[in-house]
N, C-alpha and C. Protein backbone atom coordinates (compact mmCIF):
# COMPACT_ATOMS: atom_id res chain seq x y z
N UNK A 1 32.75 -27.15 -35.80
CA UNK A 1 33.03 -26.90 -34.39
C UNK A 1 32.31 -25.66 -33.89
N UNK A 2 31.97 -24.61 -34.53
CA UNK A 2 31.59 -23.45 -34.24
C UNK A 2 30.40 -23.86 -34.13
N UNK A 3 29.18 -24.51 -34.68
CA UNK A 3 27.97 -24.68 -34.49
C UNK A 3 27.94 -25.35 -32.89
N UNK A 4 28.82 -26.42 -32.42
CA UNK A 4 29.06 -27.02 -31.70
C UNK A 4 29.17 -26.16 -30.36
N UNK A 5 29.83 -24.99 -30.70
CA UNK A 5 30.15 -23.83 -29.78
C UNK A 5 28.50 -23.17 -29.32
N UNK A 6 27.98 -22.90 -30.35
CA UNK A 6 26.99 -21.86 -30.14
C UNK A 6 25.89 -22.97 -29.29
N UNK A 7 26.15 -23.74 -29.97
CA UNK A 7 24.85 -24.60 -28.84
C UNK A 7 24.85 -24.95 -27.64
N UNK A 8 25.92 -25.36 -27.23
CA UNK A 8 26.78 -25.39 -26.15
C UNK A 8 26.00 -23.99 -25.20
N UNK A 9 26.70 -22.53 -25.83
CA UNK A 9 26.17 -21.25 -25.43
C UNK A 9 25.07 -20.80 -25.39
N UNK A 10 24.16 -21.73 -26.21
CA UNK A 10 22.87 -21.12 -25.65
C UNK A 10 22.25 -22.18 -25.01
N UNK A 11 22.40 -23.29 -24.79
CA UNK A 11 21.88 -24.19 -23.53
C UNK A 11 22.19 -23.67 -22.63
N UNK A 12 23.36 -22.99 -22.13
CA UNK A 12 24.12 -22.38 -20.94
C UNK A 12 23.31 -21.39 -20.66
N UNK A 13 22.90 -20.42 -22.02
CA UNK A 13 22.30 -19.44 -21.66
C UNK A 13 20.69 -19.51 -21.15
N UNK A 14 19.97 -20.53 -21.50
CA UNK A 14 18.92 -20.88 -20.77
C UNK A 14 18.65 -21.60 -19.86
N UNK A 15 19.90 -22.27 -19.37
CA UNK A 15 19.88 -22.52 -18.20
C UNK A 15 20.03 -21.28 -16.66
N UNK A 16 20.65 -20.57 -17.29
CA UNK A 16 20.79 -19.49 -16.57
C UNK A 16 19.66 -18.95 -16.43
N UNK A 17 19.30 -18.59 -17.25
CA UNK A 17 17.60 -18.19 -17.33
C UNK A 17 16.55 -18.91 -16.61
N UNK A 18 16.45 -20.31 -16.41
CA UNK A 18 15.70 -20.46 -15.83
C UNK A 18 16.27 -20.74 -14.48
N UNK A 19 17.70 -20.89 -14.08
CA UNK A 19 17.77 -20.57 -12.63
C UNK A 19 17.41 -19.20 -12.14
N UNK A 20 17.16 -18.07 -13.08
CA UNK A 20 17.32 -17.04 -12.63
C UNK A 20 15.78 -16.60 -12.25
N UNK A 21 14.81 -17.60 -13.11
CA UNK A 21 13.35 -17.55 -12.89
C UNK A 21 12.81 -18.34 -11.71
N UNK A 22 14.10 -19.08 -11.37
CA UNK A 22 13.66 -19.56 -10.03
C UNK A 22 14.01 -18.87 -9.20
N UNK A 23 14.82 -18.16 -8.94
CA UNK A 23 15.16 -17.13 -7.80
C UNK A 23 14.35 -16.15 -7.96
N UNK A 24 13.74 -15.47 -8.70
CA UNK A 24 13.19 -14.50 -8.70
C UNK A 24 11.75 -15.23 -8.35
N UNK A 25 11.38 -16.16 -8.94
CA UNK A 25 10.01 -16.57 -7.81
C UNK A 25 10.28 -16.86 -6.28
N UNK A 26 11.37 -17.52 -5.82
CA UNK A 26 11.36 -17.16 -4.37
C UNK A 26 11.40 -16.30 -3.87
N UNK A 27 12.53 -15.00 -4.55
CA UNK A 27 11.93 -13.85 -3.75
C UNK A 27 10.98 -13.13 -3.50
N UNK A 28 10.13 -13.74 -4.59
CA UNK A 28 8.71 -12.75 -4.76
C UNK A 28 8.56 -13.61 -3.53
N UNK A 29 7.75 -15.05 -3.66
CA UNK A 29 7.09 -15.89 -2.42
C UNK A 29 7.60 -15.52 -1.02
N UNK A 30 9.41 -14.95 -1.00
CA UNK A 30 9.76 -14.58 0.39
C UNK A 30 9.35 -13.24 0.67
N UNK A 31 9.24 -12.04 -0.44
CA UNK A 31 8.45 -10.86 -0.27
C UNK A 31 6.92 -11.23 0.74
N UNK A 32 6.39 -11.54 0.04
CA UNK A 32 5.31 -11.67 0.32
C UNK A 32 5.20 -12.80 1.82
N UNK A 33 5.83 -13.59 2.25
CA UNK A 33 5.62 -13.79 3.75
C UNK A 33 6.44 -12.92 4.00
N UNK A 34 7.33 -12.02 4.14
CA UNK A 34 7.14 -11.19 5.04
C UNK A 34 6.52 -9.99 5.78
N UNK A 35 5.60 -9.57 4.21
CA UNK A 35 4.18 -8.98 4.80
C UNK A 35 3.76 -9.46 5.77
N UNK A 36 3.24 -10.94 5.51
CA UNK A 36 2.38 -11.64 6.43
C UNK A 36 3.09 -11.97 7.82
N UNK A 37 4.23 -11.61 7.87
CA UNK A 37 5.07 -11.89 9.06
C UNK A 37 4.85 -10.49 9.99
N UNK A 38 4.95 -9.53 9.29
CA UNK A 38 4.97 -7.87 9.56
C UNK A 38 3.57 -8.33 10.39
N UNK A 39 2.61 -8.68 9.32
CA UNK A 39 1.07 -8.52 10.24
C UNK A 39 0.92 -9.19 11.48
N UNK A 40 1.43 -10.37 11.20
CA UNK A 40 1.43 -11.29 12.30
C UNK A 40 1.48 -10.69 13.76
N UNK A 41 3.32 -10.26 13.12
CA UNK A 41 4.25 -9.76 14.72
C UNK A 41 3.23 -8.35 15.18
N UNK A 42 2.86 -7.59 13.81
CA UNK A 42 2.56 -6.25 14.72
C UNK A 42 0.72 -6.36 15.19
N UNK A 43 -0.30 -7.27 14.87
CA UNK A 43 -0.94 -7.39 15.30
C UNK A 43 -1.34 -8.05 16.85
N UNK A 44 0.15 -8.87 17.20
CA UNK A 44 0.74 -9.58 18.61
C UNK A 44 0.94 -8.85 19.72
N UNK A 45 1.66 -7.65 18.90
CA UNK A 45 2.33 -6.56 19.60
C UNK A 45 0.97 -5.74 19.90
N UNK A 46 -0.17 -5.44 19.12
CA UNK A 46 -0.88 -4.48 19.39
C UNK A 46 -2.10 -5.17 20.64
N UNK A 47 -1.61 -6.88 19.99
CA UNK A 47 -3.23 -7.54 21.02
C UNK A 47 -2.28 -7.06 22.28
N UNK A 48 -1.50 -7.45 22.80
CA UNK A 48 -0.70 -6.97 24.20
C UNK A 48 -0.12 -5.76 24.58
N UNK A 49 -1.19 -4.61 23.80
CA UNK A 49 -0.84 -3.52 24.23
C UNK A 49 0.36 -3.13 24.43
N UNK A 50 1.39 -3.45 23.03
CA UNK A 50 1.84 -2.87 22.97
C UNK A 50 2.76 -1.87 21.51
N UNK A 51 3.53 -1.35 20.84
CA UNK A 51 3.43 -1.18 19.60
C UNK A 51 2.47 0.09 19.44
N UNK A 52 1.66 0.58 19.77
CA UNK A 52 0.68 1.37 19.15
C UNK A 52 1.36 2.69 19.27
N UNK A 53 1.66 2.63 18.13
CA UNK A 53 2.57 3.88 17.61
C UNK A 53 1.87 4.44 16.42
N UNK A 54 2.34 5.74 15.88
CA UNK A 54 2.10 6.09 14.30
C UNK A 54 2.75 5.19 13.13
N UNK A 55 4.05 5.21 13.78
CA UNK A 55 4.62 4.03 12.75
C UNK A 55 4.77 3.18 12.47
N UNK A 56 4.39 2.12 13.77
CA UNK A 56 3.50 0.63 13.60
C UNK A 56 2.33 0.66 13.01
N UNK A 57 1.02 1.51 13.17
CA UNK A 57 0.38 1.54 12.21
C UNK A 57 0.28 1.71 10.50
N UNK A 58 1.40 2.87 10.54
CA UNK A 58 2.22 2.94 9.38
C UNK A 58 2.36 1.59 8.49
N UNK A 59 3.37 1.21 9.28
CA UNK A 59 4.11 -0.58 8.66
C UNK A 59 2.82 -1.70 8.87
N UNK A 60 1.91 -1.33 9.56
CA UNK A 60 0.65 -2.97 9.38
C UNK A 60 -0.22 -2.31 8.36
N UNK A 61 -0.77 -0.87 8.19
CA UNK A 61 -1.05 -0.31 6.81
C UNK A 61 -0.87 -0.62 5.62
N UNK A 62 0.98 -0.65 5.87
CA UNK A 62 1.45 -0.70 4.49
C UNK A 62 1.44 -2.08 4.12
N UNK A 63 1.69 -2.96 5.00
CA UNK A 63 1.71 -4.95 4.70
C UNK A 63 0.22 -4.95 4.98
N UNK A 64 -1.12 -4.73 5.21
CA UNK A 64 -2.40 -5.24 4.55
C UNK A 64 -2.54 -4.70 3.18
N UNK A 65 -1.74 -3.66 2.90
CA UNK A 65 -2.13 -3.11 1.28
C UNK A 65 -0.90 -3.87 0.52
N UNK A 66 -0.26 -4.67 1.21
CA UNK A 66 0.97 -5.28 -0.30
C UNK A 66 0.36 -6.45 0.29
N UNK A 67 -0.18 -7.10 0.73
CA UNK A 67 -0.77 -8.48 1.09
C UNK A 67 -2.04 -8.61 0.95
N UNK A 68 -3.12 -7.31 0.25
CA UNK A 68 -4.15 -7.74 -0.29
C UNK A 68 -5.38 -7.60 0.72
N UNK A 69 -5.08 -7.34 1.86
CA UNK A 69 -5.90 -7.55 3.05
C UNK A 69 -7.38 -6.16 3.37
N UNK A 70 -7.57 -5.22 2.51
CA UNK A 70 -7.90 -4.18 2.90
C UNK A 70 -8.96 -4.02 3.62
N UNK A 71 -9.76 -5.15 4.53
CA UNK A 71 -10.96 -5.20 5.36
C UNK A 71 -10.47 -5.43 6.29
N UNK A 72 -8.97 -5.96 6.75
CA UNK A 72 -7.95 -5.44 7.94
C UNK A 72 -7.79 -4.02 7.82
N UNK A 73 -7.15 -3.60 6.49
CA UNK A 73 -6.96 -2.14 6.68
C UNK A 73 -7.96 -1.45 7.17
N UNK A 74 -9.35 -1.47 6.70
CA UNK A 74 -10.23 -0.82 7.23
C UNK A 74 -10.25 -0.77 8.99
N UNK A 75 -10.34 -2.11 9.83
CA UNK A 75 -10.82 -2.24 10.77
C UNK A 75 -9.67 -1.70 11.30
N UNK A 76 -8.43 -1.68 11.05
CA UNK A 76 -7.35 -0.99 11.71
C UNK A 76 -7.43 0.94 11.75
N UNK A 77 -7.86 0.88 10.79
CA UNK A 77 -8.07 2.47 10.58
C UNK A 77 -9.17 2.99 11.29
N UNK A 78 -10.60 2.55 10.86
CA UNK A 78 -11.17 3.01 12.30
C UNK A 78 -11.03 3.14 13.80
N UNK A 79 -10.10 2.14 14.15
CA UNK A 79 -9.70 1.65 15.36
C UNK A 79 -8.80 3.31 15.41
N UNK A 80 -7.84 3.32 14.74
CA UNK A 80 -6.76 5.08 14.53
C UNK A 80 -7.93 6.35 14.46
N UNK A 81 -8.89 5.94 13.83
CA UNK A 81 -9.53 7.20 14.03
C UNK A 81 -10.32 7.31 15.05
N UNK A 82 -10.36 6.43 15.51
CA UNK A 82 -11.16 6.51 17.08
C UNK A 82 -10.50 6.79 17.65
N UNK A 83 -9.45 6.43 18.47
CA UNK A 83 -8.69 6.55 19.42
C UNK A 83 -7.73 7.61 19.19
N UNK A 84 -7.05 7.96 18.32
CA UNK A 84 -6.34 9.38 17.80
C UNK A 84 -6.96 10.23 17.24
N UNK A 85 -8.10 10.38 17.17
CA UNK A 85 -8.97 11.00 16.17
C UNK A 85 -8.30 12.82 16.01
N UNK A 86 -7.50 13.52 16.62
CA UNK A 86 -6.89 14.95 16.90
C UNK A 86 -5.54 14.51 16.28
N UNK A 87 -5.01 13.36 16.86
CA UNK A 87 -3.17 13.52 16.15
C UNK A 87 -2.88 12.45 15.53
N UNK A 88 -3.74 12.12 14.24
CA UNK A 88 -3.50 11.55 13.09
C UNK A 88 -2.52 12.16 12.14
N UNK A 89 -1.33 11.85 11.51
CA UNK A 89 -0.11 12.46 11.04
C UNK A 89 -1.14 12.07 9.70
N UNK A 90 -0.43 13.31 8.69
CA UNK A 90 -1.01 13.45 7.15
C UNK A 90 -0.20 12.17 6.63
N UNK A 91 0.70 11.60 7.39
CA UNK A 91 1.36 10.31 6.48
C UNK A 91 0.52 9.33 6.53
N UNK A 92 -0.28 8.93 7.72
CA UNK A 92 -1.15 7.89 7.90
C UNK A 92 -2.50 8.10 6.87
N UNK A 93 -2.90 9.76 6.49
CA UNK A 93 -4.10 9.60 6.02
C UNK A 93 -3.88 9.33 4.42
N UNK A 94 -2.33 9.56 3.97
CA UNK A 94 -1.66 9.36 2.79
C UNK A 94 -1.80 7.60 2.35
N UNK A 95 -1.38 7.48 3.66
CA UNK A 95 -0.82 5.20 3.70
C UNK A 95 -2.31 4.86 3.15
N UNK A 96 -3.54 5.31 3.50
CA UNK A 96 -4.83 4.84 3.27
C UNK A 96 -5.33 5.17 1.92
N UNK A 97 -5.40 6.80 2.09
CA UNK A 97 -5.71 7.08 0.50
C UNK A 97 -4.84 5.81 -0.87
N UNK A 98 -3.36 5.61 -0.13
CA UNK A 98 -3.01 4.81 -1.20
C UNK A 98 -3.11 3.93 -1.30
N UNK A 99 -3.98 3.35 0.10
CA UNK A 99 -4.29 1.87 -0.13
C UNK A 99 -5.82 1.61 -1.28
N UNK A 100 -6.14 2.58 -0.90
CA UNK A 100 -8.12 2.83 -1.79
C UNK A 100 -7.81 3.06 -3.12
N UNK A 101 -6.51 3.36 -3.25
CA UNK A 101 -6.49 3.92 -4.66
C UNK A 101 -5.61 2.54 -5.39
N UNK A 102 -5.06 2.17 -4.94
CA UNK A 102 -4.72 1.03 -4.96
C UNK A 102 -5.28 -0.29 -5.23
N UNK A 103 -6.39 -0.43 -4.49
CA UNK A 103 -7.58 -1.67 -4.34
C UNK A 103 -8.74 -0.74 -5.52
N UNK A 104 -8.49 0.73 -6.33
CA UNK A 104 -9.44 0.75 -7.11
C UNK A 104 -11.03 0.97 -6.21
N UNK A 105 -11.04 1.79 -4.95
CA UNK A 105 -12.09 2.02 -4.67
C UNK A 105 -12.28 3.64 -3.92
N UNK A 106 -12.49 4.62 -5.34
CA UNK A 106 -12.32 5.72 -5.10
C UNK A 106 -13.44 6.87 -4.17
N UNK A 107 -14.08 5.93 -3.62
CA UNK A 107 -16.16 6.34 -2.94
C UNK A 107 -14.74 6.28 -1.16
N UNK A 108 -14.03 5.41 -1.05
CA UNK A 108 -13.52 5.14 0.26
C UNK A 108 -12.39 6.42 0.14
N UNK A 109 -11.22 6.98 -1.14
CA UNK A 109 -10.82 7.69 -1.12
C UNK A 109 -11.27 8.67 -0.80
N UNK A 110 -12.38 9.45 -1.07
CA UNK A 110 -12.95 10.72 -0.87
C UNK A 110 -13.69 10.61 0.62
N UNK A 111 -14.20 9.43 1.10
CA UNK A 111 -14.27 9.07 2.98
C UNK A 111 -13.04 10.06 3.22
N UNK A 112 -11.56 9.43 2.90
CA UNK A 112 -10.37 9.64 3.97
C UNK A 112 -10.12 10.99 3.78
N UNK A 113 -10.36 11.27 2.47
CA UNK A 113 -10.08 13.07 2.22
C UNK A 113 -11.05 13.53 3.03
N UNK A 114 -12.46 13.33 3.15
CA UNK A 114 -13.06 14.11 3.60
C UNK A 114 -13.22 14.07 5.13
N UNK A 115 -12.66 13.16 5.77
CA UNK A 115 -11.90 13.10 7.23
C UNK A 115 -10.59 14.21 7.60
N UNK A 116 -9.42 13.57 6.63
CA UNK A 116 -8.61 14.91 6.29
C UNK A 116 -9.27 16.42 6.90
N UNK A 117 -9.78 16.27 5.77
CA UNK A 117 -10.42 18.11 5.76
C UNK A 117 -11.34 18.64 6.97
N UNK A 118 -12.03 17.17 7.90
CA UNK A 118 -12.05 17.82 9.08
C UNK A 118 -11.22 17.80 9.69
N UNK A 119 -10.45 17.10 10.36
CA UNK A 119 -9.44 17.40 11.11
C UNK A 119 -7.92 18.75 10.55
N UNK A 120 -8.54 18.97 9.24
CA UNK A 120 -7.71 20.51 9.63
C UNK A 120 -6.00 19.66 8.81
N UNK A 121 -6.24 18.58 8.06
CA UNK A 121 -4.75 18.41 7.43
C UNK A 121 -4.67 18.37 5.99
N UNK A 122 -3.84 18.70 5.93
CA UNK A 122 -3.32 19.48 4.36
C UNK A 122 -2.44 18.05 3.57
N UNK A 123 -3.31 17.49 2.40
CA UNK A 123 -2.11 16.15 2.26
C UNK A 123 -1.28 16.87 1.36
N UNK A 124 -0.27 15.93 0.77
CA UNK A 124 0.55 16.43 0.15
C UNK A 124 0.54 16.31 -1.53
N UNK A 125 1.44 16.38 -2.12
CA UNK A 125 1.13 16.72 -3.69
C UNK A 125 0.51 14.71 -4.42
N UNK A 126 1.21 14.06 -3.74
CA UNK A 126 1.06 12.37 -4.56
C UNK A 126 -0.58 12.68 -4.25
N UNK A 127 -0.81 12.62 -2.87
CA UNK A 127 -1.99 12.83 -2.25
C UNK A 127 -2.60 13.34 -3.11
N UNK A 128 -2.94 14.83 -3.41
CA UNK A 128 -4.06 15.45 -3.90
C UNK A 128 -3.80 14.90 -5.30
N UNK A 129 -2.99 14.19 -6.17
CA UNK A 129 -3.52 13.61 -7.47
C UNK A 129 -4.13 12.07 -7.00
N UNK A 130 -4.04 11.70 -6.24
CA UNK A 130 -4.65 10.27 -6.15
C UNK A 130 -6.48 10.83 -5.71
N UNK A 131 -6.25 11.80 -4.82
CA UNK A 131 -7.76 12.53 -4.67
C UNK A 131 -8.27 13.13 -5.75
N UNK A 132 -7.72 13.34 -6.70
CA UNK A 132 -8.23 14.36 -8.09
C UNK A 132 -8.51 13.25 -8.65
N UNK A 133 -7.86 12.03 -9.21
CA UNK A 133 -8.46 10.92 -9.72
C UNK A 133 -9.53 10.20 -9.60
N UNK A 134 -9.65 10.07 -8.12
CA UNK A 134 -10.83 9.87 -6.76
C UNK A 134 -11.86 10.37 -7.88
N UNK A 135 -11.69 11.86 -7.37
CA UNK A 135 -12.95 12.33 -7.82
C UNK A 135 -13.17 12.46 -9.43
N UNK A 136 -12.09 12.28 -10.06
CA UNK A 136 -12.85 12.18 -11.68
C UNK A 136 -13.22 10.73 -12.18
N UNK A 137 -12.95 9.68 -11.31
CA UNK A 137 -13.46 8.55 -12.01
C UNK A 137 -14.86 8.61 -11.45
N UNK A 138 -15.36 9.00 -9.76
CA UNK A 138 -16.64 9.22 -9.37
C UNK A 138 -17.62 9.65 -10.46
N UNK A 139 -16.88 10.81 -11.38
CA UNK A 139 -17.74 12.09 -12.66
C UNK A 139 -18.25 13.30 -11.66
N UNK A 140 -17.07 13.66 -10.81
CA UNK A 140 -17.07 14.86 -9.45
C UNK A 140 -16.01 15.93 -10.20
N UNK A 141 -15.51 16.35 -11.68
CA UNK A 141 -15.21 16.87 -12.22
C UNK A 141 -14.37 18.12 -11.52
N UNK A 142 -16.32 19.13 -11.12
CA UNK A 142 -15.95 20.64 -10.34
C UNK A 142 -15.28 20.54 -9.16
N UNK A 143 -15.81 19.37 -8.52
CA UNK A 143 -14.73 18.92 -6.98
C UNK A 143 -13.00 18.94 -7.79
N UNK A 144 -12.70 17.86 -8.45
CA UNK A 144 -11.48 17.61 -8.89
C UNK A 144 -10.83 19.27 -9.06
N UNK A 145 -11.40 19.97 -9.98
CA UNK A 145 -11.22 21.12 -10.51
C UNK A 145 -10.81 22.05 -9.14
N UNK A 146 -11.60 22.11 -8.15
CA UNK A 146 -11.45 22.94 -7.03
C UNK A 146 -10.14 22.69 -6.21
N UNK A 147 -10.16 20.89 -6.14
CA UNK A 147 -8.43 20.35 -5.36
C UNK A 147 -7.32 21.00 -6.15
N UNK A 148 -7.37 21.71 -7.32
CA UNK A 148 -6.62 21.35 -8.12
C UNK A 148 -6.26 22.61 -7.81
N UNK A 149 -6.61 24.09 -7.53
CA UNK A 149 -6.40 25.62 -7.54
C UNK A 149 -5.54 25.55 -6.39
């Protein structure tokens, strides 16, 4: 009877398991449209002038970099540095650096730092190690060395 038991308990137990692998793939699949929902609505909002905030840019930033999109990110960001080019918040130049560092393209990280540093903003600590990385995978060593004092 006891063998009878345990088998019983572990069919149960992999059944559980794989309901539990099915829920966890929908939420990923529902994660992920709602990036694409985020982009949708706030690119709607921006064609009709309206939305254009720091922190709508913020949130369509952050859903082209969890949705893979970063040649939106780009065209959105120039669009911010054109038109705000004086009151760009250090969070926005943060959302980018982590999108470049992110997508693994550290030549675009050292672009946004070196935008940063004209406009006169100071990033913050995540910041200057994702820029120190920037520059040591480049082989920009003495740069890295200098962010670092």
């Amino acid at each position: 009877m006891a063998t009878w038991d345990a088998g019983n308990l572990l069919r149960s137990l992999e059944n559980k398991n794989i309901t539990y692998g099915r829920k966890e793939i929908h939420l990923v699949r529902d994660r992920r449209n709602q990036w694409k929902r985020i982009i949708q609505v706030g690119k709607w909002m921006l064609s009709k002038g309206q939305g254009a905030t720091m922190a709508t840019y913020d949130c369509l930033l952050l859903a082209f970099d969890m949705d893979g999109r970063v040649d939106e990110a780009e065209t959105l960001w120039d669009m911010i540095l054109h038109a705000h080019d004086r009151s760009i918040s250090k969070r926005l130049f943060s959302r980018m650096i982590s999108l470049y560092d992110h997508h693994n393209t550290p030549d675009k990280v050292i672009e946004v730092f070196a935008d940063m540093e004209e406009l006169g903003v100071k990033p913050d600590q995540d910041t200057v190690g994702r820029i120190g990385r920037a520059f040591e995978t480049l082989g920009q060593e003495d740069k890295r060395r200098m962010l670092m004092m």
